[in-house]
PDB file of N, CA and C in Angstrom:
ATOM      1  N   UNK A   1      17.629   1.853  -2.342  1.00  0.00           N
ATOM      2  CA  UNK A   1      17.264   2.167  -3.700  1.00  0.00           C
ATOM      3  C   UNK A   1      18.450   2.782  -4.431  1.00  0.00           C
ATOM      4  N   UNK A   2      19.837   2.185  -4.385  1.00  0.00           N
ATOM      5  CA  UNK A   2      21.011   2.561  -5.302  1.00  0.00           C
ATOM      6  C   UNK A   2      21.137   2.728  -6.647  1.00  0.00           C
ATOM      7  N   UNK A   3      20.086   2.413  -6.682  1.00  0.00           N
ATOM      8  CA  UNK A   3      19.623   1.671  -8.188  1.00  0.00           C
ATOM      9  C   UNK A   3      19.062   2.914  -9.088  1.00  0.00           C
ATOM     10  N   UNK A   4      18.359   3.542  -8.397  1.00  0.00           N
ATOM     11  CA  UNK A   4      18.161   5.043  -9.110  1.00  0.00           C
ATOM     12  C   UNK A   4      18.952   6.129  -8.651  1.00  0.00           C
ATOM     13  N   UNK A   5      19.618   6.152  -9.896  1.00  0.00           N
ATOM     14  CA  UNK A   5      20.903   7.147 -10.060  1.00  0.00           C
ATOM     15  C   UNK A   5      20.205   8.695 -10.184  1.00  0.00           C
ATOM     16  N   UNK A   6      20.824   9.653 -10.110  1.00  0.00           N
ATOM     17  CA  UNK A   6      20.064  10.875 -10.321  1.00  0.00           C
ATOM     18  C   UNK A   6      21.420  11.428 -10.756  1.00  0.00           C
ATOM     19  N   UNK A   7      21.108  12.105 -12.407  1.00  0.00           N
ATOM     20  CA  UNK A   7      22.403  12.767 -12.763  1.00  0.00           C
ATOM     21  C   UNK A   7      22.474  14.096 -11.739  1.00  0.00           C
ATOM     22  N   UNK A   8      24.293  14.554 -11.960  1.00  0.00           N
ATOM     23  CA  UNK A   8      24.153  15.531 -11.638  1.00  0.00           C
ATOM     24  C   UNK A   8      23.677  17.424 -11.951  1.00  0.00           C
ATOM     25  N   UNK A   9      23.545  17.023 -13.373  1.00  0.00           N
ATOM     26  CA  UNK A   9      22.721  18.201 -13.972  1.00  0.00           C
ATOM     27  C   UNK A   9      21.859  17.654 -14.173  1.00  0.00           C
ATOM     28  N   UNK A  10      20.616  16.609 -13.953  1.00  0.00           N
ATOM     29  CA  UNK A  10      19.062  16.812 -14.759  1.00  0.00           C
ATOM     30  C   UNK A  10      18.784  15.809 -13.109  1.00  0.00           C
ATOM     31  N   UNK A  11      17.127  16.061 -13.038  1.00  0.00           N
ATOM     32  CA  UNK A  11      16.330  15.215 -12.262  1.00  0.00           C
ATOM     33  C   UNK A  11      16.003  14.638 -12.666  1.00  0.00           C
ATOM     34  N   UNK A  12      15.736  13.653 -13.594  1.00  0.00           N
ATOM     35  CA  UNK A  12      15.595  12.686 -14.257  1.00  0.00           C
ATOM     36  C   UNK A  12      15.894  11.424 -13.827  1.00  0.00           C
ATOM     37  N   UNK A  13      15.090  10.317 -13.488  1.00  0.00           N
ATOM     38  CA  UNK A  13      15.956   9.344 -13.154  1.00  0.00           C
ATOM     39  C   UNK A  13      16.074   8.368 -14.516  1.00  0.00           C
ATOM     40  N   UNK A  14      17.568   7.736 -14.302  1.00  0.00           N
ATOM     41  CA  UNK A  14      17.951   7.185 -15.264  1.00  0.00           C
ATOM     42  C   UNK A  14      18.018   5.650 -15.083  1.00  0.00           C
ATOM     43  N   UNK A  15      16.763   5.194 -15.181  1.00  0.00           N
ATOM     44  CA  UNK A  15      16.267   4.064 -14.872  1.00  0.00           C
ATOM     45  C   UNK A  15      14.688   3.521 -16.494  1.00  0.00           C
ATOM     46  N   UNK A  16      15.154   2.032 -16.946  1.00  0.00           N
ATOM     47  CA  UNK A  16      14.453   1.361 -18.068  1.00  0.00           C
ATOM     48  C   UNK A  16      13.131   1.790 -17.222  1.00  0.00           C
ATOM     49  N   UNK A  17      12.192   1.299 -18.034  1.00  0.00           N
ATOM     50  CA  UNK A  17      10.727   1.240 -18.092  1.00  0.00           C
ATOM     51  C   UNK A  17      10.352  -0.152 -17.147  1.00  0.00           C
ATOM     52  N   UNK A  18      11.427  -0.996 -17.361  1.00  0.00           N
ATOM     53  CA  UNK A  18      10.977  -2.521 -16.833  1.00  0.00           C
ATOM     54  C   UNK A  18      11.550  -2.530 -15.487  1.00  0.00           C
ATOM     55  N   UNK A  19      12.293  -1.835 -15.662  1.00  0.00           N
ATOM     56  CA  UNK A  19      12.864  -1.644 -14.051  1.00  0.00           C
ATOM     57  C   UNK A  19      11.967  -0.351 -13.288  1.00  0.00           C
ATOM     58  N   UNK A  20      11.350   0.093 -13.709  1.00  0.00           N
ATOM     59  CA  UNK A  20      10.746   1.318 -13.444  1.00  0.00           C
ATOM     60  C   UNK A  20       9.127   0.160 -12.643  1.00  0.00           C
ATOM     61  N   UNK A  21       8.878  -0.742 -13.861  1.00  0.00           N
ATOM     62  CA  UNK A  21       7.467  -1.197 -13.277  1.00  0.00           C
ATOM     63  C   UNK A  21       7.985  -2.695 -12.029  1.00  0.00           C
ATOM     64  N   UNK A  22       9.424  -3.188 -12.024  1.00  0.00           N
ATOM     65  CA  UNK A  22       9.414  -4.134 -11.059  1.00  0.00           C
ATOM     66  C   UNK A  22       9.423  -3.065  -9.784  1.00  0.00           C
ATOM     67  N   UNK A  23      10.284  -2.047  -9.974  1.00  0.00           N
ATOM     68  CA  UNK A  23      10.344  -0.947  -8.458  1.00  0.00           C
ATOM     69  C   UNK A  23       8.614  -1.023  -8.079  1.00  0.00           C
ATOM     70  N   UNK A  24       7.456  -0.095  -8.843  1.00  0.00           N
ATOM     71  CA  UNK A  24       6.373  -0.073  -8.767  1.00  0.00           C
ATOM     72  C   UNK A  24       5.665  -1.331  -8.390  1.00  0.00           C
ATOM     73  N   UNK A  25       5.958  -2.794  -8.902  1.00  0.00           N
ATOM     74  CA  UNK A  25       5.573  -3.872  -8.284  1.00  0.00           C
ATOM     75  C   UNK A  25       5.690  -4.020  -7.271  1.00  0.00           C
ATOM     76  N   UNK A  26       7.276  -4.204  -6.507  1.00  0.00           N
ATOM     77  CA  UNK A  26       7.780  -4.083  -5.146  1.00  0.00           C
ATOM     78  C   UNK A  26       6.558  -3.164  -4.150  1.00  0.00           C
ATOM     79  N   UNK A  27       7.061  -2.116  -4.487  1.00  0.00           N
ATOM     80  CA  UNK A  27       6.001  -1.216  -3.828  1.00  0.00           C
ATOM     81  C   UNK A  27       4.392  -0.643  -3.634  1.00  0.00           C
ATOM     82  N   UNK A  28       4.008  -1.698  -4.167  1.00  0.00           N
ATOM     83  CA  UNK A  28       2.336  -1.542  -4.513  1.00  0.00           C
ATOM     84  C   UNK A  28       1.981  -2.677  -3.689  1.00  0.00           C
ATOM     85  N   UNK A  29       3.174  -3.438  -3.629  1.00  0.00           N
ATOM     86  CA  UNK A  29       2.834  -5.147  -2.921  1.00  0.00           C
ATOM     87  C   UNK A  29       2.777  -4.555  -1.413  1.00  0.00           C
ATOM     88  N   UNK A  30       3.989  -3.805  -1.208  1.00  0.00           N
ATOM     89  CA  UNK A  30       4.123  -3.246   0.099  1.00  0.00           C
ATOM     90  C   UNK A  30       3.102  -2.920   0.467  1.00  0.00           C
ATOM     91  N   UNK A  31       3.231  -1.493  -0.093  1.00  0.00           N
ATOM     92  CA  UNK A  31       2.128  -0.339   0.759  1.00  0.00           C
ATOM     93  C   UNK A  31       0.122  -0.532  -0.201  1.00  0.00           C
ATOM     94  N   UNK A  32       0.332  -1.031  -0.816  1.00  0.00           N
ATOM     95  CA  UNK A  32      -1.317  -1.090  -1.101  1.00  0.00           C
ATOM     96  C   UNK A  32      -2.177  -1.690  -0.683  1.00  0.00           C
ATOM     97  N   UNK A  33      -3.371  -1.614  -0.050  1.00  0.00           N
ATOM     98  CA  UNK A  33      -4.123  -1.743   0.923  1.00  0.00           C
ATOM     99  C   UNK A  33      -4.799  -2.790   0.609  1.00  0.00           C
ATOM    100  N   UNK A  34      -5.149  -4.002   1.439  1.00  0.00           N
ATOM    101  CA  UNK A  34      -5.586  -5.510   1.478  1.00  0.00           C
ATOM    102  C   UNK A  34      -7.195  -5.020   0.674  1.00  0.00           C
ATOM    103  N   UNK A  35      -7.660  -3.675   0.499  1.00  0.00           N
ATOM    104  CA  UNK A  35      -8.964  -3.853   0.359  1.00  0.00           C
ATOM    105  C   UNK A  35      -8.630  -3.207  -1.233  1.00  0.00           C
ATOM    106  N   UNK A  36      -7.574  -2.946  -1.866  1.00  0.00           N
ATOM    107  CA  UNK A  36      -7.354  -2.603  -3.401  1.00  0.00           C
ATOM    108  C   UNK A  36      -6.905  -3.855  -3.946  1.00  0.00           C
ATOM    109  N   UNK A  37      -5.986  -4.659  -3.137  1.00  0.00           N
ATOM    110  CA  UNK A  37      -5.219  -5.476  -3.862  1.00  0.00           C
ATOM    111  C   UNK A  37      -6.338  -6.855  -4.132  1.00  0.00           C
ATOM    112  N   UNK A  38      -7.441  -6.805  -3.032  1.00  0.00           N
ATOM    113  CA  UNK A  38      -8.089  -8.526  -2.700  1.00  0.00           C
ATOM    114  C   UNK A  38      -9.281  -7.981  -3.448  1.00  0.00           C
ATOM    115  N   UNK A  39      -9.732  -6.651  -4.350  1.00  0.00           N
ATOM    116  CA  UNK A  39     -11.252  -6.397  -4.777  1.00  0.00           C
ATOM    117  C   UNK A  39     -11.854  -7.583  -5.892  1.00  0.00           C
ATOM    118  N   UNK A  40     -12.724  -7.477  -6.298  1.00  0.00           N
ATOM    119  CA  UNK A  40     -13.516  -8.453  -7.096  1.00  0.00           C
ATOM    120  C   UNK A  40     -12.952  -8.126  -8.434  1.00  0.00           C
ATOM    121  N   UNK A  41     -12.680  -9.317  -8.875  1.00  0.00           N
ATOM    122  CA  UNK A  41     -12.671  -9.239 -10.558  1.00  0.00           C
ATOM    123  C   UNK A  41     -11.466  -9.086 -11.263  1.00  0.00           C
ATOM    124  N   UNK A  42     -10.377  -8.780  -9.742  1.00  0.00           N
ATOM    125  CA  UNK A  42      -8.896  -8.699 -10.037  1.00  0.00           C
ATOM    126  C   UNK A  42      -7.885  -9.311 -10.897  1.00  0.00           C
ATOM    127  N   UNK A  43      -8.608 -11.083 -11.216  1.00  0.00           N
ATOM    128  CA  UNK A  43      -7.694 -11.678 -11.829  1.00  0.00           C
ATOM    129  C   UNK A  43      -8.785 -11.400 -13.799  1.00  0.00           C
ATOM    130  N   UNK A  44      -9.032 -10.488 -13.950  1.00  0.00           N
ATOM    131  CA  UNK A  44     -10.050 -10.434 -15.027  1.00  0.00           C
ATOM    132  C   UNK A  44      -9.104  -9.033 -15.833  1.00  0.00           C
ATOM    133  N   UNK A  45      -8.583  -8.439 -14.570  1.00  0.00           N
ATOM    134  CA  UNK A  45      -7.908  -6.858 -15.409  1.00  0.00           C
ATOM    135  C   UNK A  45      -7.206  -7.525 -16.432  1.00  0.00           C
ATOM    136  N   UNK A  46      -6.612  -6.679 -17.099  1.00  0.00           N
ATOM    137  CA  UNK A  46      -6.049  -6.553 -18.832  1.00  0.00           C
ATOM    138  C   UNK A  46      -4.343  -5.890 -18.110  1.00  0.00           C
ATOM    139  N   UNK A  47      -3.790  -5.119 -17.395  1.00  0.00           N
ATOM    140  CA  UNK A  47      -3.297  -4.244 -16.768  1.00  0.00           C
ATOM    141  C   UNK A  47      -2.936  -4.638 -15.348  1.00  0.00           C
ATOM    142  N   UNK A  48      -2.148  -4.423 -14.612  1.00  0.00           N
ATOM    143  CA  UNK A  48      -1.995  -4.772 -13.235  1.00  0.00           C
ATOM    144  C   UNK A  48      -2.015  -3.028 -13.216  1.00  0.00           C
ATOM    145  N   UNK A  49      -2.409  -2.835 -11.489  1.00  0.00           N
ATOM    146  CA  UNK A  49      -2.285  -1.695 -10.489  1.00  0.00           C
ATOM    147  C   UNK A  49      -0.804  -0.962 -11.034  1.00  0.00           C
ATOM    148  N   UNK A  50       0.404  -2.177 -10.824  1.00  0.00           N
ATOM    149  CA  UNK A  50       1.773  -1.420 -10.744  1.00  0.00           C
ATOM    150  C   UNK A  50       1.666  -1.088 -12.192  1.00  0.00           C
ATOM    151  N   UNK A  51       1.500  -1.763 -12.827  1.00  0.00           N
ATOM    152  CA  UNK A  51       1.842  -1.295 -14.170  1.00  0.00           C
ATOM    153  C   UNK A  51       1.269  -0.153 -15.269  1.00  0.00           C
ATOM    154  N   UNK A  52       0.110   0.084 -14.421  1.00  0.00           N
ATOM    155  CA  UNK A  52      -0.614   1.597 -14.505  1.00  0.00           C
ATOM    156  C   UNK A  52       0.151   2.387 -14.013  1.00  0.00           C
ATOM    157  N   UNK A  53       0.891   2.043 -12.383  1.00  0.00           N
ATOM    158  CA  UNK A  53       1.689   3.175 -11.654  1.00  0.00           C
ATOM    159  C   UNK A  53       2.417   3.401 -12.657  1.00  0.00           C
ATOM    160  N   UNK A  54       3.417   2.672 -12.866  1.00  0.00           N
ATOM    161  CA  UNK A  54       5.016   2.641 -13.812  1.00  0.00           C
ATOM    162  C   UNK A  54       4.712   3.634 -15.146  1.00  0.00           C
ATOM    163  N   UNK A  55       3.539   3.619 -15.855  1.00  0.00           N
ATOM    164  CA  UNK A  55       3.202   4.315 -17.174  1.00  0.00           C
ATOM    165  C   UNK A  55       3.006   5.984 -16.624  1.00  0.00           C
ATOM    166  N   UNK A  56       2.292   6.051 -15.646  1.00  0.00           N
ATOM    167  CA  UNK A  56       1.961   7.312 -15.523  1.00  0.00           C
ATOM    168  C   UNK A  56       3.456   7.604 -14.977  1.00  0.00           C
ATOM    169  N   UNK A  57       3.768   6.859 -14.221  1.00  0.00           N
ATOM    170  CA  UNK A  57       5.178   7.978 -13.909  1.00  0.00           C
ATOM    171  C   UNK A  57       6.131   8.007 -14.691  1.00  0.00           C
ATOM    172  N   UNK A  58       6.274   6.969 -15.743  1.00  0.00           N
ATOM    173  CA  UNK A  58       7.368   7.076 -17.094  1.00  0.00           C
ATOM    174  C   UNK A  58       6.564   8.260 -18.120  1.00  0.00           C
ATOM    175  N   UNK A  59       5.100   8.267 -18.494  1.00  0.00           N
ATOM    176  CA  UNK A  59       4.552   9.893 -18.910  1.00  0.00           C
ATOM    177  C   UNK A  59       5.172  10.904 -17.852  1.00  0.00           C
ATOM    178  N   UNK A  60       5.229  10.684 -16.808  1.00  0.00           N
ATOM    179  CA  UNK A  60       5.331  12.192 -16.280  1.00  0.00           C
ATOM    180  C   UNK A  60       7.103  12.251 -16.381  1.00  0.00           C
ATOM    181  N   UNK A  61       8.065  11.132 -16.699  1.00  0.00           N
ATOM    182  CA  UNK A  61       9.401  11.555 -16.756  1.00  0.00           C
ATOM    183  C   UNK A  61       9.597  11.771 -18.281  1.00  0.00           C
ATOM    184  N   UNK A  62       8.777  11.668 -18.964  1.00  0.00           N
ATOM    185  CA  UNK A  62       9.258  11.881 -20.329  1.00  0.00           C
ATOM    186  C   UNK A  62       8.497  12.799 -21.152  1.00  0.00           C
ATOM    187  N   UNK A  63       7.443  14.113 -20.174  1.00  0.00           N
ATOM    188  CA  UNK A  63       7.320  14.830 -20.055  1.00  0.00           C
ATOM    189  C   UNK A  63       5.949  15.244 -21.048  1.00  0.00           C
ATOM    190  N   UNK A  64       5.052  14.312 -21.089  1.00  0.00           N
ATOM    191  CA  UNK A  64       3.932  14.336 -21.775  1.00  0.00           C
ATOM    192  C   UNK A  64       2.762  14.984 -20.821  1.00  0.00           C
ATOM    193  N   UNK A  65       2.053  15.657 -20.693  1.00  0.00           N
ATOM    194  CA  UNK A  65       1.212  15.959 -19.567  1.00  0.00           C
ATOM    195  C   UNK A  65      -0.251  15.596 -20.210  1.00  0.00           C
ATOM    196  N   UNK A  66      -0.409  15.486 -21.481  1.00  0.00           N
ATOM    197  CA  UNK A  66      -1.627  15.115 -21.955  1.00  0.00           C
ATOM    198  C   UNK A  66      -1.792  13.741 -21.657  1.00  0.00           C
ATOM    199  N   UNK A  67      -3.257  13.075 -21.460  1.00  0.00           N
ATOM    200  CA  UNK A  67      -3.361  11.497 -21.569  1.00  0.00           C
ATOM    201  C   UNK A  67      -3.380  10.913 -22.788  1.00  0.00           C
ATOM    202  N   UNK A  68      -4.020  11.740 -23.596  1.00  0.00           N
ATOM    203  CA  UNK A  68      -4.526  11.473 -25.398  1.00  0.00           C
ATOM    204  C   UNK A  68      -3.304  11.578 -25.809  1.00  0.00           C
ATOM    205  N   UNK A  69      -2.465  12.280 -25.648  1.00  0.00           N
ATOM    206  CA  UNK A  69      -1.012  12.062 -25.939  1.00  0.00           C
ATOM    207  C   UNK A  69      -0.237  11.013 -25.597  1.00  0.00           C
ATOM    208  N   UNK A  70      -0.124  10.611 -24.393  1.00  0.00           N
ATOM    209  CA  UNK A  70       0.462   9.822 -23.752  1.00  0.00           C
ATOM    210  C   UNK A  70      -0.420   8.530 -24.811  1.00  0.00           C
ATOM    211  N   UNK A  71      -1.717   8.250 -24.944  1.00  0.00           N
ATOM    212  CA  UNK A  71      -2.120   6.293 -25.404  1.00  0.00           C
ATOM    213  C   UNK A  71      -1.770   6.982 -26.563  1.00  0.00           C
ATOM    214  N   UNK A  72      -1.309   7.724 -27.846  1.00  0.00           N
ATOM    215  CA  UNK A  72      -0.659   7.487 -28.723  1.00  0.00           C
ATOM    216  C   UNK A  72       0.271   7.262 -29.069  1.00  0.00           C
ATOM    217  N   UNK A  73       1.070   7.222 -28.008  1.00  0.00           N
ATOM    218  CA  UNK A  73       2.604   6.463 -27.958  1.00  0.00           C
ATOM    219  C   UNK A  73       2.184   4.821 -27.847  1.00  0.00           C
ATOM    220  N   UNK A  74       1.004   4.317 -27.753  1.00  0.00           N
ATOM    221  CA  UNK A  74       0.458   3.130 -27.615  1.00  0.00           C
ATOM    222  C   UNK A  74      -0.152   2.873 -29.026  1.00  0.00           C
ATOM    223  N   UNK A  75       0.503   2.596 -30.073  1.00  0.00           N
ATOM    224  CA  UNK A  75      -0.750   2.253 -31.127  1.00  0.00           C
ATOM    225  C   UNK A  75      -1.437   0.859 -31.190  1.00  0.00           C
ATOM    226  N   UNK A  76      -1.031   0.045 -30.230  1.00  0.00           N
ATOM    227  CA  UNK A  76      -1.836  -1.165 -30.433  1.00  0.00           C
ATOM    228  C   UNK A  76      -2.940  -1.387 -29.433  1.00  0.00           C
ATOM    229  N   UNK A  77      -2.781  -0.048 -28.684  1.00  0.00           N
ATOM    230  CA  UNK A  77      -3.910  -0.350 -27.512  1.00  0.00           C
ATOM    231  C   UNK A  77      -5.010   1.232 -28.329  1.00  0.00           C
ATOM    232  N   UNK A  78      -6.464   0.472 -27.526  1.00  0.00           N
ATOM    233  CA  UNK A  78      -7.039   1.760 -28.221  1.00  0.00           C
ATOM    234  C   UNK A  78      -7.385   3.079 -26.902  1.00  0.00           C
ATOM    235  N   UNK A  79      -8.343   4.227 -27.223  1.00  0.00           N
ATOM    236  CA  UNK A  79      -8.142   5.422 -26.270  1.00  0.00           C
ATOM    237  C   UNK A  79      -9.175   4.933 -25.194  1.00  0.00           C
ATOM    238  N   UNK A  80     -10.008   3.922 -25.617  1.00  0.00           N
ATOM    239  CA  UNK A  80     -11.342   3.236 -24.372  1.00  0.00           C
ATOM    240  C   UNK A  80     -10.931   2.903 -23.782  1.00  0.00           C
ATOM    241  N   UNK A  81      -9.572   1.849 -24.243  1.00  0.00           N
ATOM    242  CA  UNK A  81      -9.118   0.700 -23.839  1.00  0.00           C
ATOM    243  C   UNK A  81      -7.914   1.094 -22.580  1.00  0.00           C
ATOM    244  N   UNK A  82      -7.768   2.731 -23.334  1.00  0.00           N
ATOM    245  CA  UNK A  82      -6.499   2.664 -22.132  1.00  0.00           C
ATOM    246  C   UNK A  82      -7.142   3.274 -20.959  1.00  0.00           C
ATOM    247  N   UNK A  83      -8.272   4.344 -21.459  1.00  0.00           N
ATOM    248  CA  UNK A  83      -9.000   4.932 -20.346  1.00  0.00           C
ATOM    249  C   UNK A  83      -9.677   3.680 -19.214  1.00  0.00           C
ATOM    250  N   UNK A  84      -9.822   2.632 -19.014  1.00  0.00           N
ATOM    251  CA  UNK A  84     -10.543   1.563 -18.704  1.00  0.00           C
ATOM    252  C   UNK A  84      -9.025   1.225 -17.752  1.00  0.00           C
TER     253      UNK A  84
END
């Protein structure tokens, strides 16, 4: 994982959003369990698994701790829609 740099004054990693959700792809394929990845109705989501991961952890690097905060950085999605 060379790929995420870590400055030497901030913890921050200095890594895009799109590269943030292929890492999270990679690794959800890996380690997520045949009985999350194969459930019913999977090809129906709006959202993939990783790409839920990738948001919450780009909120938690860009330091939003609210959720209602966080889907207003979303104005084209609504607050049901993201809670769902």
């Amino acid at each position: 994982m060379n790929y995420l740099k870590l400055n030497r004054f901030s913890h921050h990693l200095q890594v895009s959003f799109s590269r943030l959700n292929v890492i999270c792809r990679s690794l959800y394929n890996l380690y997520a369990p045949d009985k999350l990845t194969h459930r019913k109705n999977i090809d129906q989501t709006k959202l993939s698994d990783s790409s839920i991961l990738a948001m919450l952890i780009w909120q938690t690097e860009i330091g939003i701790e609210s959720q209602r905060r966080f889907c207003e950085c979303f104005n084209c999605l609504s607050h049901s829609r993201f809670n769902r």
